[in-house]
Protein backbone atom coordinates (compact mmCIF):
# COMPACT_ATOMS: atom_id res chain seq x y z
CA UNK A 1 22.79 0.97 -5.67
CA UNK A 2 25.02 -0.68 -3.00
CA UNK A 3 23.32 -3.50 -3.21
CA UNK A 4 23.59 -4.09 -7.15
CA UNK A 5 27.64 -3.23 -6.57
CA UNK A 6 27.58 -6.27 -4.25
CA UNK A 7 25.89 -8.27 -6.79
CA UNK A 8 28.36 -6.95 -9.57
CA UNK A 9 31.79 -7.98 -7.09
CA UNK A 10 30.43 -11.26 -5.98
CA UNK A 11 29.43 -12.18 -9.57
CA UNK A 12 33.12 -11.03 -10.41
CA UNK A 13 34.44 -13.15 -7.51
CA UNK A 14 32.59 -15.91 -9.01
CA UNK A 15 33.84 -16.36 -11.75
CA UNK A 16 37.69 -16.57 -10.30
CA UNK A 17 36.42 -19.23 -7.95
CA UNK A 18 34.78 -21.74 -10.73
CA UNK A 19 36.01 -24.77 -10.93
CA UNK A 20 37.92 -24.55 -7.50
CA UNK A 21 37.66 -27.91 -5.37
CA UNK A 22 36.88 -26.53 -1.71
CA UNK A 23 33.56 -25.40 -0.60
CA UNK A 24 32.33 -22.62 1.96
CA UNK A 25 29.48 -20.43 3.36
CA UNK A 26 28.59 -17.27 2.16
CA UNK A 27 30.26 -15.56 5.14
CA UNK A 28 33.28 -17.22 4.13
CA UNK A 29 33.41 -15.40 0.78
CA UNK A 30 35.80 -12.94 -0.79
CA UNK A 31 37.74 -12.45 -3.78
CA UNK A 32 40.84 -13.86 -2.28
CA UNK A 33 39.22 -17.14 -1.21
CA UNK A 34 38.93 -19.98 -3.53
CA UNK A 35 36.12 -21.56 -2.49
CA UNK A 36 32.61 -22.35 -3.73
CA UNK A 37 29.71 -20.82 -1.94
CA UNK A 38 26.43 -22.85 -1.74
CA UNK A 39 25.13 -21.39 -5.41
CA UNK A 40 28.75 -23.14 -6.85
CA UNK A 41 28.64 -26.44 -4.91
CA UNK A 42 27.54 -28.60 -7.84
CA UNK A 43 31.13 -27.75 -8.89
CA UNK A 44 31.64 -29.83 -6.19
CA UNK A 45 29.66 -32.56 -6.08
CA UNK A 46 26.90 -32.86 -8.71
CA UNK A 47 24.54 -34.44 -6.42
CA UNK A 48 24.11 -30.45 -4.83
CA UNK A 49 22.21 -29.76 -7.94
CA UNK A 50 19.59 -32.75 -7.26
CA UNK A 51 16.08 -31.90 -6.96
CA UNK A 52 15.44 -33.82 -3.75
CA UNK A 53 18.06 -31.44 -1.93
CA UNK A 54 17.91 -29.89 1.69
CA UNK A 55 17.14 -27.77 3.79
CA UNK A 56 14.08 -26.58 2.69
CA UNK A 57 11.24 -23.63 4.18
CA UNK A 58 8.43 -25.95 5.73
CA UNK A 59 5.11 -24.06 4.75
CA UNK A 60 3.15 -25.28 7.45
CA UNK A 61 -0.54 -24.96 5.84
CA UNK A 62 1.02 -27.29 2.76
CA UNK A 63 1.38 -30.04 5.46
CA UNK A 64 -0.28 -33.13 5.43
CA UNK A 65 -0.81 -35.03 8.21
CA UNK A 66 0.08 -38.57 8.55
CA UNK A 67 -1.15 -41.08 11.27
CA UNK A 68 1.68 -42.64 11.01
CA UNK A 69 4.28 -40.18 12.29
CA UNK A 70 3.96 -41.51 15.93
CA UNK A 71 5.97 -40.80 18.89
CA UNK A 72 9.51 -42.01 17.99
CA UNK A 73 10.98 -44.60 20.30
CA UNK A 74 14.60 -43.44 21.70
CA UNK A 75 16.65 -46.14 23.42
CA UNK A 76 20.21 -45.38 25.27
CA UNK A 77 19.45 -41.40 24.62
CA UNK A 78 19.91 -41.29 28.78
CA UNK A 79 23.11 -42.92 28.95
CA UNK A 80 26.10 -40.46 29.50
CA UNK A 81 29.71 -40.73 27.44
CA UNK A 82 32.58 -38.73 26.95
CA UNK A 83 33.08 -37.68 23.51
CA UNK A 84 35.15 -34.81 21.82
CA UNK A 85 34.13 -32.18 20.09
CA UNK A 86 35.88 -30.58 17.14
CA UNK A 87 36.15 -27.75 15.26
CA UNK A 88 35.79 -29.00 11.38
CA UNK A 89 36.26 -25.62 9.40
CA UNK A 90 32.48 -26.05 8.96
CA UNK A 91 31.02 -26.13 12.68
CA UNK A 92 31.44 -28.18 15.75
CA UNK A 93 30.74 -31.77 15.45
CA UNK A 94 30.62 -34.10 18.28
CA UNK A 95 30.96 -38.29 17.57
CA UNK A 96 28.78 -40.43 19.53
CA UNK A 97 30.54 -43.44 21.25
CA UNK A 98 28.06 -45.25 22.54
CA UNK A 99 25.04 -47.19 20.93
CA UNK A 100 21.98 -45.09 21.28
CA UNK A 101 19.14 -45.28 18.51
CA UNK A 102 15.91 -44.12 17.28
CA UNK A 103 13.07 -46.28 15.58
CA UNK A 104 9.30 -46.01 14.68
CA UNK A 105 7.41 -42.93 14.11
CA UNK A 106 7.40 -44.32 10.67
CA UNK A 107 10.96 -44.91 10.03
CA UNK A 108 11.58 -47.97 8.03
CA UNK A 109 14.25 -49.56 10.78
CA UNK A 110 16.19 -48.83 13.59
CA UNK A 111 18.71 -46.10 13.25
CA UNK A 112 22.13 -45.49 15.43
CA UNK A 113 23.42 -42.05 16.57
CA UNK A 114 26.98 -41.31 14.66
CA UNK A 115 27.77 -37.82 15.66
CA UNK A 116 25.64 -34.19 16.15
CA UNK A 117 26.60 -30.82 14.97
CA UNK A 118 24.91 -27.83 14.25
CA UNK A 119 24.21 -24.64 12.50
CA UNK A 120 24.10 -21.13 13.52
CA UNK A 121 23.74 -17.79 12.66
CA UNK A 122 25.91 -14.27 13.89
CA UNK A 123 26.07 -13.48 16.81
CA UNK A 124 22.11 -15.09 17.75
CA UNK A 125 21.19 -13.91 14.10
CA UNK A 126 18.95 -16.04 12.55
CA UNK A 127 21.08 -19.15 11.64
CA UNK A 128 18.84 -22.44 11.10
CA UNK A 129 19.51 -24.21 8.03
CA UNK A 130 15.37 -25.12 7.75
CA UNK A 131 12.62 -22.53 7.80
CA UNK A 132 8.57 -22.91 9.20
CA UNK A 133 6.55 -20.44 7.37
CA UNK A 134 10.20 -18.53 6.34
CA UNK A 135 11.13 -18.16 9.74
CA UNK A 136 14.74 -18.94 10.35
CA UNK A 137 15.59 -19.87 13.85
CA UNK A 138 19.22 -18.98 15.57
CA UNK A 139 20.51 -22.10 15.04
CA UNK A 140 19.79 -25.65 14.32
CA UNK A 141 21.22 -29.21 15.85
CA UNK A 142 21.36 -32.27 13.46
CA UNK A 143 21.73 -35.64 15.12
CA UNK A 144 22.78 -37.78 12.10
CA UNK A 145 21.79 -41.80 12.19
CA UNK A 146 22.62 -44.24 10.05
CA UNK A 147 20.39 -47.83 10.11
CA UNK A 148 21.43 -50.24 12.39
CA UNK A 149 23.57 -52.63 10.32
CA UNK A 150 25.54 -50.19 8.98
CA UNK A 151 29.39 -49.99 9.98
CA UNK A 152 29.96 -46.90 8.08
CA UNK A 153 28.34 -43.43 7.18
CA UNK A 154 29.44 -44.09 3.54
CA UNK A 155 28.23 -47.31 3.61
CA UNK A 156 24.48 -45.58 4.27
CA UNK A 157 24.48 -43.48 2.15
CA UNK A 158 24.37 -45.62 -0.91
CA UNK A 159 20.98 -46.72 0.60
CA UNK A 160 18.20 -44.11 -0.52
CA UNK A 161 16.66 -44.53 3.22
CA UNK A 162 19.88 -45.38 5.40
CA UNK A 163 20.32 -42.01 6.67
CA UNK A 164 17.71 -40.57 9.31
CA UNK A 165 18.40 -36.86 10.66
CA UNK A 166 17.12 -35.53 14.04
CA UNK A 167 16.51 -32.03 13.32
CA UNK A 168 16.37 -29.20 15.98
CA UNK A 169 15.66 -25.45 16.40
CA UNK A 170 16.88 -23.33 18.97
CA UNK A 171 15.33 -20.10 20.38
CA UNK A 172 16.72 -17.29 22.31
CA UNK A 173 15.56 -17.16 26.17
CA UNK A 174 16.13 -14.69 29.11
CA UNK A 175 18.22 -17.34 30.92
CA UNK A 176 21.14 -19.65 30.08
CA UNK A 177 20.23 -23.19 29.58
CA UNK A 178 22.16 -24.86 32.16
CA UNK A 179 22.33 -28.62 30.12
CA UNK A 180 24.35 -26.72 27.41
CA UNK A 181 27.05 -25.76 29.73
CA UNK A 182 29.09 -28.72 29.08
CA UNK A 183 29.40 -27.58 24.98
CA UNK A 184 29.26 -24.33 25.25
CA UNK A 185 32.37 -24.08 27.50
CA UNK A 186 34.34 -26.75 25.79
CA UNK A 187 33.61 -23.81 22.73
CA UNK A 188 36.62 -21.91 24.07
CA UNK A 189 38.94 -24.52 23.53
CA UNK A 190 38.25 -25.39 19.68
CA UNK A 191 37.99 -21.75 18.58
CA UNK A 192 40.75 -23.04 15.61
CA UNK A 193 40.11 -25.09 12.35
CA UNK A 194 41.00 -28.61 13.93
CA UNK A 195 40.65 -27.74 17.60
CA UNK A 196 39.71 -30.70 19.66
CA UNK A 197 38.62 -31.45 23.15
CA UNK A 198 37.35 -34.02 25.35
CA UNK A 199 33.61 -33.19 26.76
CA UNK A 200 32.71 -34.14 29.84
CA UNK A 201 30.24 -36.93 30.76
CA UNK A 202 27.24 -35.89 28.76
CA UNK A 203 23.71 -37.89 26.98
CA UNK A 204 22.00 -36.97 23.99
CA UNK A 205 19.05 -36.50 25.72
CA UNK A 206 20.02 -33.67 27.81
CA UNK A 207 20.53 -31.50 24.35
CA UNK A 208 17.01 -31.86 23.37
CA UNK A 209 13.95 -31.40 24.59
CA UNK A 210 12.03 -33.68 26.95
CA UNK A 211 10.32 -36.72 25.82
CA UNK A 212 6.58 -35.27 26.04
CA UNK A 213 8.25 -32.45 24.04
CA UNK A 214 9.04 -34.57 20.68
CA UNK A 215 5.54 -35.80 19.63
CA UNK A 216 5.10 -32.81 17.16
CA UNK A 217 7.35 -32.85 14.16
CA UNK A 218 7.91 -32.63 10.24
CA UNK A 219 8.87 -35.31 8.03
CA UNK A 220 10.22 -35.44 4.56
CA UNK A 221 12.95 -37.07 2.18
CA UNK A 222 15.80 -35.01 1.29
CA UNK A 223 20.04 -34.93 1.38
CA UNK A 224 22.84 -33.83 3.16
CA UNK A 225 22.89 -30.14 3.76
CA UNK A 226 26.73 -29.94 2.44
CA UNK A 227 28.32 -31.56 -0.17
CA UNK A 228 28.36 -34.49 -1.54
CA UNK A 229 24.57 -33.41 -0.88
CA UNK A 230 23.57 -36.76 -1.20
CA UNK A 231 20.06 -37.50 -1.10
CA UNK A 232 19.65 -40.54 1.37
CA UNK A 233 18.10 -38.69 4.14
CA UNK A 234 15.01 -39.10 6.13
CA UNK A 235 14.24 -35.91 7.59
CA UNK A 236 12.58 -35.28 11.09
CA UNK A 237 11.81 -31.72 12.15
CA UNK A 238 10.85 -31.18 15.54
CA UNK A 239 8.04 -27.92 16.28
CA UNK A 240 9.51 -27.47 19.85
CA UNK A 241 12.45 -25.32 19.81
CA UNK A 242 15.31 -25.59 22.53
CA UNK A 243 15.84 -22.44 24.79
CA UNK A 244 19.35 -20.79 24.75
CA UNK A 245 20.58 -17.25 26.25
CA UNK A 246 21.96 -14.44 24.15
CA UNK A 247 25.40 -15.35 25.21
CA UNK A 248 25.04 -18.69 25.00
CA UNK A 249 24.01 -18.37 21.19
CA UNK A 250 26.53 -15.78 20.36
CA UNK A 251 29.86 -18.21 21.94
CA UNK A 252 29.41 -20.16 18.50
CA UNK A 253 30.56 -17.31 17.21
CA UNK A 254 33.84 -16.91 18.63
CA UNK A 255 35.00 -20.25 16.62
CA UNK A 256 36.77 -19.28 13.22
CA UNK A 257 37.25 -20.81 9.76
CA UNK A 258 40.34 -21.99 8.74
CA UNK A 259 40.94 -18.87 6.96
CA UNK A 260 40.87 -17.24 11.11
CA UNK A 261 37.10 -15.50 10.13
CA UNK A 262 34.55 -15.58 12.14
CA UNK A 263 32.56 -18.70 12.07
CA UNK A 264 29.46 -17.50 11.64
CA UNK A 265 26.52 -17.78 9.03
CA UNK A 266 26.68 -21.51 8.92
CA UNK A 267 23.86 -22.53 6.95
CA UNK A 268 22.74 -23.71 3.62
CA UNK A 269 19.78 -21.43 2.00
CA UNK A 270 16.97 -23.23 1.68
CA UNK A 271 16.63 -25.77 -1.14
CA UNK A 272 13.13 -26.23 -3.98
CA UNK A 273 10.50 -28.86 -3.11
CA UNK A 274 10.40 -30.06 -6.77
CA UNK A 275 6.85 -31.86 -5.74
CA UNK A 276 8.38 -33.08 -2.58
CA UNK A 277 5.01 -33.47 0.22
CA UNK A 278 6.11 -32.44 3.74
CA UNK A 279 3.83 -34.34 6.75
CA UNK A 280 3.49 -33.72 10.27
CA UNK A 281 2.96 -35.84 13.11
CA UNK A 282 -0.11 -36.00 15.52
CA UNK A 283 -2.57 -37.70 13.46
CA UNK A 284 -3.29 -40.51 16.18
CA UNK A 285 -3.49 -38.66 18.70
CA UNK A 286 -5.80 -36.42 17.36
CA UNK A 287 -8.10 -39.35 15.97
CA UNK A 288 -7.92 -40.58 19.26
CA UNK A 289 -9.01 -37.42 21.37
CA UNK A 290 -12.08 -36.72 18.16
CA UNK A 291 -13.39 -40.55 18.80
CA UNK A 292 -13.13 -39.74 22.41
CA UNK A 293 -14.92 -36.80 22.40
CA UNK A 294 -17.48 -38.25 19.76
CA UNK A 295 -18.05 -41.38 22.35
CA UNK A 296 -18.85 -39.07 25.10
CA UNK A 297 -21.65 -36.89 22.93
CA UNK A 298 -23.08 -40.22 22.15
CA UNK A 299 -23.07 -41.15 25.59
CA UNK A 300 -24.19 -37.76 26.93
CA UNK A 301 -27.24 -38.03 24.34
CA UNK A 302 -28.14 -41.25 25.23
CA UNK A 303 -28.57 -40.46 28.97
CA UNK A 304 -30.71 -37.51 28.21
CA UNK A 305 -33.29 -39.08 26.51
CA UNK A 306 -36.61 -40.02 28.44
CA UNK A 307 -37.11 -43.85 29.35
């Protein structure tokens, strides 16, 4: 019964809310704030009603592997710069100021870093925006490329490919994660709408995992995860998840919306395929290892026989 009274208020709230121009998360929602939650964002953009749309729950048996999906090749992902982070009313975002790319694994060009955010739950609730086998991590990062020869992310996005995502999932652990310090301190100074503060000297590649770590991932076309939701994204989901601590998860949700709520529940629900195929990585390698390990039976064989 409390449930179907929810239903009833929100479908009341609704209906005040049409046609209003901002956009929010669920957990921003009431009956006093205008906004449009995820269900109402083609009121903002139309493209949010696509059928190519994102996130989506990545059923792992529906997979198909392809060879193709090789190790991806990351250059300047070492080098440290300063950047600031921000608090934009939606989650943190972080711009990168330095060149640092990623190219092959069968992306059609070389990509450059523009900024990272990310998604979370509450409190180290789940929080991811994607789902594997509709299990929704604590929280996800997105490190948004655009191709190379692009000057601007508005510019890419008119190309159907000129936007490739990093996508990553975070787990809880027993102990903090010691590479994360750098954000999750600078967290205390942007709990406002707007807040903004210089990071110290940080790389890209101390947020994710280590290189041996990122030869297992997901690949599919989709959009933006907020609106305009446009639908010029190459998706790359990585399998290994990144370790954070309880408290560590739960500082994300000290920030606050604009509206001074808690900034938590950041996350689109997950989007329809509409005939979409989702592939995964390791087919060379695997090839590989079963032509090795054919070889060798041959050979073994072969030696065993009689003169």
């Amino acid at each position: 019964m409390q449930q179907l009274i929810r239903i009833l208020l929100l479908a009341a709230c609704w209906a005040t809310c049409a046609g209003a121009g901002d956009w929010c998360y669920q957990s921003q929602f009431t009956c006093d704030r205008q906004c449009n939650v995820p269900e109402k964002w083609s009121q903002v953009n139309n493209n949010c009603a696509g059928k190519f749309q994102s996130p989506i729950n990545v059923v792992t048996r529906k997979t198909l592997k392809d060879e193709r999906l090789t190790p991806l090749r990351f250059e300047n992902y070492q080098q440290i710069f300063r950047g600031a982070i921000r608090n934009n009313g939606h989650s943190v975002q972080v711009g990168v100021t330095h060149l640092s790319t990623v190219s092959g694994g069968g992306l059609p060009g070389t990509y450059k870093a523009v900024q990272f955010h990310l998604h979370w739950g509450d409190n180290g609730g789940p929080g991811s925006e994607h789902t594997v086998d509709g299990e929704q991590y604590p929280m996800e990062l997105h490190i948004v490329h655009m191709k190379q020869q692009y000057t601007d992310l508005t510019t890419a996005l008119s190309d159907s490919e000129g936007v490739a995502v990093l996508g990553f999932f975070y787990e809880m652990s027993n102990s903090a994660n010691r590479r994360y310090d750098p954000i999750i301190n600078a967290l205390r100074s942007i709990k406002s709408t707007n807040g903004n503060i210089s990071l110290p000297p940080v790389s890209l590649a101390q947020l994710i995992p280590t290189k041996q770590n990122l030869t297992s991932y997901y690949r599919y076309k989709g959009s933006l995860t907020t609106p305009g939701c446009t639908e010029a994204v190459i998706w790359t989901l990585f399998e290994r998840p990144i370790p954070l601590s309880r408290d560590q998860l739960r500082a994300f949700s000290d920030l606050k919306f604009m509206d001074g709520k808690a900034m938590v529940g950041t996350f689109r629900p997950v989007q329809p395929l509409n005939g979409r195929q989702v592939f995964r990585s390791g087919g060379p390698v695997l090839l590989a290892s079963s032509t090795f390990i054919m070889a060798a039976i041959v050979t073994a064989l072969t030696l065993s026989q009689p003169n």
